[in-house]
Protein backbone atom coordinates (compact mmCIF):
# COMPACT_ATOMS: atom_id res chain seq x y z
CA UNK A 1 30.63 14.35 -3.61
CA UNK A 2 26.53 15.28 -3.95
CA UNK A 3 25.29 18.22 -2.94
CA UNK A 4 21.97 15.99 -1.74
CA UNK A 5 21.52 15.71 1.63
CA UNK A 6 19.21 12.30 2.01
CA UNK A 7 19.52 12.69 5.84
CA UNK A 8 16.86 15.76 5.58
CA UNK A 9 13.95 12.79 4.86
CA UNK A 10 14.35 11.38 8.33
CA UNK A 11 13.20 15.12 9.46
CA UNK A 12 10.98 15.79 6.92
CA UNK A 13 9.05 12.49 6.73
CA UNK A 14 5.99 11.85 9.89
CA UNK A 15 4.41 8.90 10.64
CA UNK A 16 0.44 8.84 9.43
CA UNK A 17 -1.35 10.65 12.30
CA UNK A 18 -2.00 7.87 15.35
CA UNK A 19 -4.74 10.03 17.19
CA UNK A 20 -6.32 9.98 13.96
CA UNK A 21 -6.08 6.12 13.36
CA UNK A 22 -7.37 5.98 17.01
CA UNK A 23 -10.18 7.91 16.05
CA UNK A 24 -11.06 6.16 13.16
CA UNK A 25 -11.21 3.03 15.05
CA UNK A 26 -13.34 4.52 17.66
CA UNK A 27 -15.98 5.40 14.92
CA UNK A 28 -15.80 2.20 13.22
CA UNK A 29 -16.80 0.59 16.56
CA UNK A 30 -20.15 2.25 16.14
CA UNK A 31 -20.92 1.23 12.51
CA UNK A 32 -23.74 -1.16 11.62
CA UNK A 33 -21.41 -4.09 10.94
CA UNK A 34 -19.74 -5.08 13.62
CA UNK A 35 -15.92 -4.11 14.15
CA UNK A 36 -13.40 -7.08 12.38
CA UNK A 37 -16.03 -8.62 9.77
CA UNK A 38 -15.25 -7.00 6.82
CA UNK A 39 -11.58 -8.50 7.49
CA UNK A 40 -8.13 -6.54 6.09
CA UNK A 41 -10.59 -3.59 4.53
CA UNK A 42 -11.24 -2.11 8.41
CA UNK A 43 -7.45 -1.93 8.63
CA UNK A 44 -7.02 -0.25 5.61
CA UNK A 45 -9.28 2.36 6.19
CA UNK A 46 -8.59 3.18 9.58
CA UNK A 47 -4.92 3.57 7.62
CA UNK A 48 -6.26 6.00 4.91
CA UNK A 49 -8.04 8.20 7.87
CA UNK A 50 -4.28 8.32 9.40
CA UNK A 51 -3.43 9.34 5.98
CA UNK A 52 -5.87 11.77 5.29
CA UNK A 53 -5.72 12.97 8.80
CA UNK A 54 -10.12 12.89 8.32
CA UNK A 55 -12.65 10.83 10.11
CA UNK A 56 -14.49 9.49 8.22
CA UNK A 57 -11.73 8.92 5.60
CA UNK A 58 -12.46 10.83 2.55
CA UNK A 59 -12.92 8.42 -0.76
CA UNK A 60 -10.39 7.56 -2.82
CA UNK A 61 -11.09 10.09 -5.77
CA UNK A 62 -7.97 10.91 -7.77
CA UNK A 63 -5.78 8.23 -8.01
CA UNK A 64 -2.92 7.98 -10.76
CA UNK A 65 -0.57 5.25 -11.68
CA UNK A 66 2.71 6.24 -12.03
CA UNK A 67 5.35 4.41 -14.16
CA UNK A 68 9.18 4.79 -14.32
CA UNK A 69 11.36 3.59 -17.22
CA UNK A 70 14.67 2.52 -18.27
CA UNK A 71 16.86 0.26 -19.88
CA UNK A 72 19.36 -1.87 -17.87
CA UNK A 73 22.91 -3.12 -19.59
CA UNK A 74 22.81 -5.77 -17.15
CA UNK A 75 20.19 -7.02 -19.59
CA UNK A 76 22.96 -8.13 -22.54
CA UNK A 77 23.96 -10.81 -20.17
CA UNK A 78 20.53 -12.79 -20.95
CA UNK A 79 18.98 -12.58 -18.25
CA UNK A 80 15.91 -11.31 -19.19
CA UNK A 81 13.39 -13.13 -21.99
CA UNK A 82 13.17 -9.84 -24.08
CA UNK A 83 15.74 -8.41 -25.64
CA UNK A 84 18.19 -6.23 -24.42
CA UNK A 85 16.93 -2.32 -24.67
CA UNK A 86 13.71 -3.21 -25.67
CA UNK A 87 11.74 -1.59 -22.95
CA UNK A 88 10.85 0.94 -25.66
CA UNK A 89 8.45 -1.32 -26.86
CA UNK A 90 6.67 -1.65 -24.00
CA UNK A 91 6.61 2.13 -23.34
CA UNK A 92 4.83 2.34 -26.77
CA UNK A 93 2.38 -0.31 -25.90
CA UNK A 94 1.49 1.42 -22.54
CA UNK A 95 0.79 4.61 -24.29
CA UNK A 96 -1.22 3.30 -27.04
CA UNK A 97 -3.22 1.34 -24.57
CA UNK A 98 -2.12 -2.10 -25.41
CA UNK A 99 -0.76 -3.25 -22.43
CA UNK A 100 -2.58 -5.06 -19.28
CA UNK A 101 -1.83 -2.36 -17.38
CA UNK A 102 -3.50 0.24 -19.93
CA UNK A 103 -6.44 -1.73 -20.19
CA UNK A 104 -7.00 -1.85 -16.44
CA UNK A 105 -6.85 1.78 -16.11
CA UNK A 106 -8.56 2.32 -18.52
CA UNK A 107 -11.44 0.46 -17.18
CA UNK A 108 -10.77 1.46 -13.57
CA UNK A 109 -11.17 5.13 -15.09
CA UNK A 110 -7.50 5.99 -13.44
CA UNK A 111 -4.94 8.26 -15.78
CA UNK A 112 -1.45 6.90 -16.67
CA UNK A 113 1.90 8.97 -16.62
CA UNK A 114 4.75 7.14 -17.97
CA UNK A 115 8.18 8.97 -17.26
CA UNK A 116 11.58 7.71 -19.28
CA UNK A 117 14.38 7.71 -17.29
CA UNK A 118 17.31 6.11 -19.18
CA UNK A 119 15.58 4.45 -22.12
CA UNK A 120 17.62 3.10 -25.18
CA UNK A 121 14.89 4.64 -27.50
CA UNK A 122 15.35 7.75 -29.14
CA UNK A 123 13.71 10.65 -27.68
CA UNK A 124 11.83 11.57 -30.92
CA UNK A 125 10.18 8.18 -30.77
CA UNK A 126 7.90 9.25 -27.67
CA UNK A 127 5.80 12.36 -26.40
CA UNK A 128 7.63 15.05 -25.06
CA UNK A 129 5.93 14.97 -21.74
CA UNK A 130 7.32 11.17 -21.72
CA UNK A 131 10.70 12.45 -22.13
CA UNK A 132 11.24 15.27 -20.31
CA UNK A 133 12.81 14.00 -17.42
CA UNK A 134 15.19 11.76 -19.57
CA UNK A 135 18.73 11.28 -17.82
CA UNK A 136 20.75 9.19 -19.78
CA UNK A 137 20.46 6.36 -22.83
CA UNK A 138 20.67 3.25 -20.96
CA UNK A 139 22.37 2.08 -17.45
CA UNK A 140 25.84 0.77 -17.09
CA UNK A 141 26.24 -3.23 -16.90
CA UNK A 142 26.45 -3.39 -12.95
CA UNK A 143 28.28 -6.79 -12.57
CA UNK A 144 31.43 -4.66 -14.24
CA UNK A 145 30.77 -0.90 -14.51
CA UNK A 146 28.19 1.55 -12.60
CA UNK A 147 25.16 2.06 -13.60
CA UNK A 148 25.76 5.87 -13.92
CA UNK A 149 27.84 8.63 -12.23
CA UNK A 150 26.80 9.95 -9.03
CA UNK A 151 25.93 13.22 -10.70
CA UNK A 152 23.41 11.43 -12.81
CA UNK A 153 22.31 9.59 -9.45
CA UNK A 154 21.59 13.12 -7.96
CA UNK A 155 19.54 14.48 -11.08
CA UNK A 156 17.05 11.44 -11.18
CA UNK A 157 16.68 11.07 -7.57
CA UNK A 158 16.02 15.01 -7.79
CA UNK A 159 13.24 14.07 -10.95
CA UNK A 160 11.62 12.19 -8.50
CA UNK A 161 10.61 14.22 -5.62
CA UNK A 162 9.79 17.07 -8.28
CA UNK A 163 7.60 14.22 -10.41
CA UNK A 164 6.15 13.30 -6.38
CA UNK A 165 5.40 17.16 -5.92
CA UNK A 166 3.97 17.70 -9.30
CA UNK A 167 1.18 14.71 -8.41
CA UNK A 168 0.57 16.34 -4.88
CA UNK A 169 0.28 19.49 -6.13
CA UNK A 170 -2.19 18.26 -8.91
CA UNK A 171 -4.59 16.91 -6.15
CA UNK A 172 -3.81 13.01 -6.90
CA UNK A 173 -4.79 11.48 -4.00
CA UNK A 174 -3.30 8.20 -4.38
CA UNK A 175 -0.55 6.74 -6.58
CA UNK A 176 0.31 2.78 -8.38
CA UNK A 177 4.06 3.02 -9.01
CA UNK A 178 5.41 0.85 -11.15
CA UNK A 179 7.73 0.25 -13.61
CA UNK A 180 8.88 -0.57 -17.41
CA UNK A 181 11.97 -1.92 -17.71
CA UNK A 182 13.97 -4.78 -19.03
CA UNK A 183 16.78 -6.16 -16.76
CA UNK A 184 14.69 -4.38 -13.75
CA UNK A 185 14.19 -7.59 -11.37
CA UNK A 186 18.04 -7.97 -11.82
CA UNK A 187 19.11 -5.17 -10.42
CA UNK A 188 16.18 -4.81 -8.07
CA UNK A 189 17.78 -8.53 -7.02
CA UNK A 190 21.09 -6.77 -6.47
CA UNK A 191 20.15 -4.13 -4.20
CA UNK A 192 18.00 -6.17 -2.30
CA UNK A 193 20.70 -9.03 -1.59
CA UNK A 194 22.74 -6.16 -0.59
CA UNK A 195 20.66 -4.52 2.01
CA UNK A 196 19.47 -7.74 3.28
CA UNK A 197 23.12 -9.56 3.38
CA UNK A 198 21.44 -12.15 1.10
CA UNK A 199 23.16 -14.37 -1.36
CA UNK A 200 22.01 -14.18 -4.96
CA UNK A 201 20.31 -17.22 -5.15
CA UNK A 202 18.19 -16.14 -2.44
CA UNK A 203 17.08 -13.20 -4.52
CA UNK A 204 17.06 -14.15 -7.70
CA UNK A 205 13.64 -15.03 -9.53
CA UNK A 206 12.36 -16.08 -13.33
CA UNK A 207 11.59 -12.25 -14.04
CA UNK A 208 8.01 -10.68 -15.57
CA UNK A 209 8.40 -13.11 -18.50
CA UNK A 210 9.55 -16.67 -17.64
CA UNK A 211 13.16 -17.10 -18.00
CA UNK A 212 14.68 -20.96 -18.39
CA UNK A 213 17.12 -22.55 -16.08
CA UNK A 214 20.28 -21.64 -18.44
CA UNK A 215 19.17 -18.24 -18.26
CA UNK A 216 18.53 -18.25 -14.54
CA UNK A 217 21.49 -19.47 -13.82
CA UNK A 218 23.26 -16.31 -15.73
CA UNK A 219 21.20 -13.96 -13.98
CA UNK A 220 21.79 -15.97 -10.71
CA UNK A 221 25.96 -15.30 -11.80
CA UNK A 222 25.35 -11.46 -12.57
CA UNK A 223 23.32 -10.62 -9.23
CA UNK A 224 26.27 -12.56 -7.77
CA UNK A 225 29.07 -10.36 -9.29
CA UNK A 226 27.41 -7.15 -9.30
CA UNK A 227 27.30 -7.92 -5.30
CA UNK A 228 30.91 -7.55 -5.14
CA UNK A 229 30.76 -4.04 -6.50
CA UNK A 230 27.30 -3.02 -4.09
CA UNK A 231 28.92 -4.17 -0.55
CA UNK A 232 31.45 -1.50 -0.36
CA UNK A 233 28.60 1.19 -0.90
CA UNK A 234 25.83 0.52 1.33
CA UNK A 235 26.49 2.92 3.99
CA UNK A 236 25.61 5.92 0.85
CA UNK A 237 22.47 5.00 -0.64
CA UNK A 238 22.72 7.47 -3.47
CA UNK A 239 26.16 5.74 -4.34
CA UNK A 240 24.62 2.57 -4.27
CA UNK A 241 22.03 3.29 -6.84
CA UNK A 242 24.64 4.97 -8.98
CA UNK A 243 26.98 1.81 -8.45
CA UNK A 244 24.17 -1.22 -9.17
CA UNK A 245 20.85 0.88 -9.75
CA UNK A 246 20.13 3.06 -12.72
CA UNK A 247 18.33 6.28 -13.08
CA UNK A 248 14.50 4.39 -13.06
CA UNK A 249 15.29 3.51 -9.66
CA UNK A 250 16.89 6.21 -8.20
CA UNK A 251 13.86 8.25 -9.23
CA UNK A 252 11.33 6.06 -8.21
CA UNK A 253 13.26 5.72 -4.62
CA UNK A 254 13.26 9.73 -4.43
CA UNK A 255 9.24 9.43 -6.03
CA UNK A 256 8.40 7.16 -2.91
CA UNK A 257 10.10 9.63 -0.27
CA UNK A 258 9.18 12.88 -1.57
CA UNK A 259 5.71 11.22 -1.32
CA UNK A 260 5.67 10.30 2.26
CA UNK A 261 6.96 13.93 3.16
CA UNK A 262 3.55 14.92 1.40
CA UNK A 263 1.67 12.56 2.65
CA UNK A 264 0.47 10.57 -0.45
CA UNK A 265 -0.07 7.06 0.21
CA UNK A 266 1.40 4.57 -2.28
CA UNK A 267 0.61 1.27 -3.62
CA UNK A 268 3.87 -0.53 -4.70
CA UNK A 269 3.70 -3.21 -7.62
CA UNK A 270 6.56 -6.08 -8.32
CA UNK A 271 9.77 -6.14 -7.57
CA UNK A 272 11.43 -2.92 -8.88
CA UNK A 273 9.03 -0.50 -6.62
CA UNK A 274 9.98 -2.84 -3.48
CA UNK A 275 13.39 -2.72 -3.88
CA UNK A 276 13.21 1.21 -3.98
CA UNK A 277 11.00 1.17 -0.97
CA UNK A 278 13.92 -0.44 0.85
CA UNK A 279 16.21 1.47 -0.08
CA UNK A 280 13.98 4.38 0.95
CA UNK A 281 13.25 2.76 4.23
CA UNK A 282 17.29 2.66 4.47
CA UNK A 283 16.98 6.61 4.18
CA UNK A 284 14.05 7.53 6.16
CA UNK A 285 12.55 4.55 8.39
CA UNK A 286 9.00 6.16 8.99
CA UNK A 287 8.58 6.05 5.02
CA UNK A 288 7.11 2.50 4.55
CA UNK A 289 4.26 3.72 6.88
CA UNK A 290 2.49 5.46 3.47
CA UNK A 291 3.23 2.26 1.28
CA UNK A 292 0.99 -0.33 0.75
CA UNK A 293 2.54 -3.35 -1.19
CA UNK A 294 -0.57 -4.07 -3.68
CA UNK A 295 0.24 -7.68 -4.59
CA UNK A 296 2.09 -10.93 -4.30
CA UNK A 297 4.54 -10.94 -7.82
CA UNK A 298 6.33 -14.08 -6.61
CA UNK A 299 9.82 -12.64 -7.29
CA UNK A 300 11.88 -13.65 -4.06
CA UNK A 301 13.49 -10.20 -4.25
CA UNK A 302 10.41 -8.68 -3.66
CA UNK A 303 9.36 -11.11 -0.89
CA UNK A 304 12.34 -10.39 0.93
CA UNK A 305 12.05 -6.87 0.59
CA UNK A 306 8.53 -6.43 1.88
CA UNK A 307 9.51 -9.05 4.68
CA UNK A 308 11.99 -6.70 5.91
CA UNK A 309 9.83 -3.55 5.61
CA UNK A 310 6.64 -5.20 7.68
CA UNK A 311 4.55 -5.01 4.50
CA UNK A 312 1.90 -7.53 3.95
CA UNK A 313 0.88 -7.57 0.44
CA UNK A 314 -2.61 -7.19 -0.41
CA UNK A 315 -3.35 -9.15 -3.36
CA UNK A 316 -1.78 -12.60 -4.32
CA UNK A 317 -2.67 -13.54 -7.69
CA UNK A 318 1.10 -14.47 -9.02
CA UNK A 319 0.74 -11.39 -11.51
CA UNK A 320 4.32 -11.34 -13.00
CA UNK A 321 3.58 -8.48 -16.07
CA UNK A 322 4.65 -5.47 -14.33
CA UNK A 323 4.05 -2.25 -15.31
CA UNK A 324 2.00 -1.70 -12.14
CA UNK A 325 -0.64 -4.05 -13.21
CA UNK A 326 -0.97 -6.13 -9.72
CA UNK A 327 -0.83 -3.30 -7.80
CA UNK A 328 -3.78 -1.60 -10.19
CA UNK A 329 -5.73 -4.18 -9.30
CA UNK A 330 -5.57 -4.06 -5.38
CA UNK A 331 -6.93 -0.62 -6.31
CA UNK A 332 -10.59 -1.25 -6.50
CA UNK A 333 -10.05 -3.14 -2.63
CA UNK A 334 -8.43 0.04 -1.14
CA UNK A 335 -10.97 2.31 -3.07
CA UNK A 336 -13.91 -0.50 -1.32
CA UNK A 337 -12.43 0.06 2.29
CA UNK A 338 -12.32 4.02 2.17
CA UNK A 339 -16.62 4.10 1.08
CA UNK A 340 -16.83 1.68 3.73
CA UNK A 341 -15.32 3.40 6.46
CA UNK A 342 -17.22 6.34 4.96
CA UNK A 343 -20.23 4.82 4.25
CA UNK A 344 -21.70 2.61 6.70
CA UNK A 345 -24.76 3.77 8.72
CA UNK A 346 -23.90 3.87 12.35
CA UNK A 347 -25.81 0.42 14.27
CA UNK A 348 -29.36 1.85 16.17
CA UNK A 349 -29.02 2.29 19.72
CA UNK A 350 -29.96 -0.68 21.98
CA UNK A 351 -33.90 -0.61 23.47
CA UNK A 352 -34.16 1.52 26.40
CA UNK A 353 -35.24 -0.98 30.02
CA UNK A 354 -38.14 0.25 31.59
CA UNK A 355 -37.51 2.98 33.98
CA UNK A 356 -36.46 2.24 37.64
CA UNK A 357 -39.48 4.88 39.31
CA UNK A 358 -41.97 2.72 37.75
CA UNK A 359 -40.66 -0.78 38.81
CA UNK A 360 -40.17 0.87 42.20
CA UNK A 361 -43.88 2.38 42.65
CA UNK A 362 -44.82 -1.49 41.61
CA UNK A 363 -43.35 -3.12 44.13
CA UNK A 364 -43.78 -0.35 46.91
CA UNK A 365 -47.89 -1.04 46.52
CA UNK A 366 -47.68 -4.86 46.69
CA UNK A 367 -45.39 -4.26 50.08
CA UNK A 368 -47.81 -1.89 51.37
CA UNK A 369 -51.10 -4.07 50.82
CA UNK A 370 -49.38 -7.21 52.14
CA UNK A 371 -48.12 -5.46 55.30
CA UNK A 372 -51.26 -3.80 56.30
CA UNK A 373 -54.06 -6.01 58.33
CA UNK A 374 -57.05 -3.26 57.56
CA UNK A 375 -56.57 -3.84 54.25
CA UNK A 376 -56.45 -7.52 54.77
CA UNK A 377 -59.68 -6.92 56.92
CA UNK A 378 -61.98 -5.13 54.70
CA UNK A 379 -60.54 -7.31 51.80
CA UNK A 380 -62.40 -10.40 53.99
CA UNK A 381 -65.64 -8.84 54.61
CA UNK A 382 -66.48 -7.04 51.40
CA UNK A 383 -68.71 -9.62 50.55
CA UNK A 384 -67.52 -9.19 46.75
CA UNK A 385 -64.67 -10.68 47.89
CA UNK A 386 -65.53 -13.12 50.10
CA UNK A 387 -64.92 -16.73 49.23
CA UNK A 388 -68.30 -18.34 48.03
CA UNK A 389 -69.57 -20.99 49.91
CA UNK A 390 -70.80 -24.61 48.07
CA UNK A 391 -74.40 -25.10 49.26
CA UNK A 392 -74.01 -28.98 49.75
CA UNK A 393 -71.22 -28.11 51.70
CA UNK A 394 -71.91 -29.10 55.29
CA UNK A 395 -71.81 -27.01 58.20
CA UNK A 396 -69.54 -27.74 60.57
């Protein structure tokens, strides 16, 4: 039995401050461009004032992606175009800056952190700082064994608040999650089927890297068995990612809560940080309010997961690569809406009418000179103006 309460989140976790967002709107309505043309970006940073609990929002200034890693035995099945326990590789190719996702932050000026979580690589192979966290060599083949024991559940969901308060703490103002993994769309496929009461065809996509129909069709077969084993758990979510999740996710689910108790917005990537966020949403149900789903992947798990949570992604560009890459790039857009809702000059103030007393003392001295006969009088014989009169004119 844990010792991890997950009902506490429920407490702990507030919705982004509505008086605030009202606010926000408010002084929005005053800016020089008027209120709905600059599309999705007002909404998003009438959603980062709510955030920030500050009108104007404050800019987006320390951002950090965020990337959780793991191996999946699920992955020996073929389901995945790259080799099974590979995702070392990748790792390597994030850190030496070879990746899409390396070269993006690197040009968007934003720092990377990649954690290992249950990695098939040996320890010695990567930084310390990389490893630290480390709870196991591998996950368990879902579709006929857990992933890990519930004790390992606990100590990587526990990583991942302290990895959430370790960001907070270090001022980051806004984090990319992502993942590395290999098998990770599988098992994301799993535990969304589950939660959703979805068949695993419904669920199941082609992964980051193209898999054929053969292969589909195996990974279709393996979301489908390792089903059987998820139903029986749902009502314990820590269970659930220790019976068909692995220590990546159940890190990056406790990441993504830990981070709504402290108030850091989120922008989730593929399918791997969507499928945490519903679990998470399954624990705490204010918690998708400081998530932003940064792209479209195309991975039918993740559709169905953001469908459920009310998340409407912000980018679609059918970037499959993972590693946080699509959601890095919807970075730059929420970045664009906070200077925005900072930025803008407030629209002058309309021309003043002319003031009432004068039109009144205007019309008051027209009344007055048609109402009096003197006036009317004098005006007649003042022979200035008096009518002239045509000299071969006729007297009558």
């Amino acid at each position: 039995m844990s010792s991890l309460n997950l009902d506490d989140f429920t407490d702990l976790i507030e919705r982004p401050d509505g008086g605030v967002r009202r606010d926000a709107e408010a002084y929005r309505e005053r800016r020089i461009v008027p209120p709905g043309a600059l599309g999705r970006l007002d909404d998003l940073g009438e959603w980062l004032a709510a955030a920030q609990s500050a009108v104007p929002v404050r800019p987006i200034e320390h951002p950090r992606v965020v990337l959780f890693a793991g191996d999946h035995g699920i992955a020996a099945l073929g389901v995945s175009a790259r080799p099974a326990g590979s995702a070392g590789r990748l790792v390597r190719a994030v850190l030496e800056g070879a990746s899409p996702a390396s070269v993006l932050a690197r040009r968007l000026g934003v720092p990377v952190r990649v954690i290992d979580m249950a990695l098939e690589a040996d320890p010695e192979e990567l930084p310390a700082e990389v490893v630290r966290h480390r709870i196991r060599r591998g996950s368990g083949r879902i579709d006929v064994e857990d992933a890990m024991t519930l004790e390992e559940a606990e100590a990587a969901f526990r990583a991942g608040v302290a990895i959430a308060d370790e960001e907070a703490d270090s001022g980051t103002d806004l984090v990319v999650l992502g993942d590395i993994s290999v098998g990770g769309t599988t098992v994301a496929a799993v535990l969304v089927a589950a939660l959703c009461g979805t068949d695993a065809s419904v669920v199941t996509g082609r992964g980051g890297q193209a898999i054929d129909d053969l292969a589909w069709m195996r990974k279709c077969a393996a979301v489908r068995d390792s089903l059987r084993r998820a139903r029986p758990v749902l009502g314990d979510q820590l269970q659930l990612l220790a019976t068909v999740g692995g220590a990546d996710l159940a890190a990056m689910t406790g990441f993504l809560l830990q981070s709504a108790v402290r108030k850091m917005p989120v922008i989730l990537d593929g399918a791997v940080s969507a499928a945490c966020a519903l679990v998470g949403q399954r624990v705490a149900f204010r918690a998708p309010d400081w998530w932003l789903a940064g792209q479209r992947s195309g991975e039918p798990a993740q559709a169905k997961a953001l469908d459920r949570m009310a998340l409407e992604p912000l980018l679609d560009h059918g970037v499959t690569v993972g590693e946080g890459t699509g959601a890095l790039l919807a970075l730059p857009l929420v970045q664009a809406a906070a200077s925005l809702a900072a930025d803008l000059p407030e629209a002058p103030a309309p021309e003043a009418p002319a003031p009432e007393a004068e039109k009144e003392t205007e019309s008051d001295s027209k009344a007055d000179s048609d109402s009096d006969p003197e006036a009317a009088v004098d005006a007649e014989s003042d022979p200035a103006t008096a009518p002239e009169v045509n000299p071969q004119t006729p007297a009558e």
